[in-house]
C-alpha atoms as a PDB file:
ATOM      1  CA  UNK A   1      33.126  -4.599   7.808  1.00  0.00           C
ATOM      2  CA  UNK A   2      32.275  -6.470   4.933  1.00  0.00           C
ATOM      3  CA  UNK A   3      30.632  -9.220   7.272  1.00  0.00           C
ATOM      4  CA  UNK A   4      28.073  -6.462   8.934  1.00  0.00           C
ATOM      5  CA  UNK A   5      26.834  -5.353   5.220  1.00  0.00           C
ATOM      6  CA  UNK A   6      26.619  -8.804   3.650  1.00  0.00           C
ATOM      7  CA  UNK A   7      24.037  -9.432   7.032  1.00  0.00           C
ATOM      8  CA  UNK A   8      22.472  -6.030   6.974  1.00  0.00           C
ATOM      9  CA  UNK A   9      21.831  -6.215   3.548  1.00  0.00           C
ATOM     10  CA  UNK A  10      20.646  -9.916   3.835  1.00  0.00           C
ATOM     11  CA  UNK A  11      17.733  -8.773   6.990  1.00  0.00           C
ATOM     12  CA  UNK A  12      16.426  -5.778   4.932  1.00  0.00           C
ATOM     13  CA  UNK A  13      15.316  -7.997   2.024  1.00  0.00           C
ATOM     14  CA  UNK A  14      13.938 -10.591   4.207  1.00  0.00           C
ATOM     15  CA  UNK A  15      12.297  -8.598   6.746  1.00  0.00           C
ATOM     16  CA  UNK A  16       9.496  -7.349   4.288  1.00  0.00           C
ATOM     17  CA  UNK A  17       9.343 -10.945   2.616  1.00  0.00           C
ATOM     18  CA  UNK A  18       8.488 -12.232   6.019  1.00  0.00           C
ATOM     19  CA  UNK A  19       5.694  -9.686   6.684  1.00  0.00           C
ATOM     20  CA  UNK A  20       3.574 -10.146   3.664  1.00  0.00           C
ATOM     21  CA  UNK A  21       2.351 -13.442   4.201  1.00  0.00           C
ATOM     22  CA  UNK A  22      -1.282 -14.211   3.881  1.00  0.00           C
ATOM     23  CA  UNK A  23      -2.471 -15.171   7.643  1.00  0.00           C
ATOM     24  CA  UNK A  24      -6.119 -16.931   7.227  1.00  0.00           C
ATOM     25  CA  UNK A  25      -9.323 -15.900   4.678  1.00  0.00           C
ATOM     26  CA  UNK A  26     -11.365 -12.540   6.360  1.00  0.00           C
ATOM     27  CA  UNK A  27     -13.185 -13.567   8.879  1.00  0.00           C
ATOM     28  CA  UNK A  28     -15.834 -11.027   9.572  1.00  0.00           C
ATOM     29  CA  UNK A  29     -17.067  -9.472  13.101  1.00  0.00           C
ATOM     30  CA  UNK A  30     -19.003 -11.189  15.940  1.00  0.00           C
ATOM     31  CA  UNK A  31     -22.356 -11.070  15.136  1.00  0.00           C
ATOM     32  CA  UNK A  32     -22.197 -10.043  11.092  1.00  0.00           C
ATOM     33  CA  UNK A  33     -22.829 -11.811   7.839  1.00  0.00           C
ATOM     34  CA  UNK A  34     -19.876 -13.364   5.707  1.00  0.00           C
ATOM     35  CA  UNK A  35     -19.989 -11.155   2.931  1.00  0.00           C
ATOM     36  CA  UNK A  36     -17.583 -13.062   0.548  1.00  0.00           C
ATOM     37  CA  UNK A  37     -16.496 -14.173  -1.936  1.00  0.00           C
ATOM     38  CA  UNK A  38     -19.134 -11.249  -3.667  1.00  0.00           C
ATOM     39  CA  UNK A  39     -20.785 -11.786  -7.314  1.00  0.00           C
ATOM     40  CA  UNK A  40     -20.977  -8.751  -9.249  1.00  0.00           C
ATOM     41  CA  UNK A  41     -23.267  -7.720 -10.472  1.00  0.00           C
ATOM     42  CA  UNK A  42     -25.404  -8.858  -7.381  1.00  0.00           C
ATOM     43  CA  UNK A  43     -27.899 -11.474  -8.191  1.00  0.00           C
ATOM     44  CA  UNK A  44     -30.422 -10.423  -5.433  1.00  0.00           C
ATOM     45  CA  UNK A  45     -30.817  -7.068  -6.600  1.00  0.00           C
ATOM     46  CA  UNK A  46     -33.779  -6.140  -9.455  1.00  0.00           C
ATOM     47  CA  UNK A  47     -32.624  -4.091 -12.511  1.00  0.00           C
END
């Protein structure tokens, strides 16, 4: 019984560790401008 905790216990801390990896930068849609990284406060726009 012991056994079956010790490996439950061990897959529900490394199940979220495993998921919250960083996959790639954002990449954004077909046919849009890459907005990042932004600059704030926006150089292009007039006070």
């Amino acid at each position: 019984m012991r056994r079956w905790t010790a490996w439950l216990v061990m897959l529900a801390i490394a199940v979220p560790l495993v998921a919250c990896g960083k996959r790639a930068p954002p990449d954004p849609p077909p046919g849009e401008k890459n907005t990042y990284p932004k600059f704030y406060p926006n150089p292009n726009e007039q006070p």
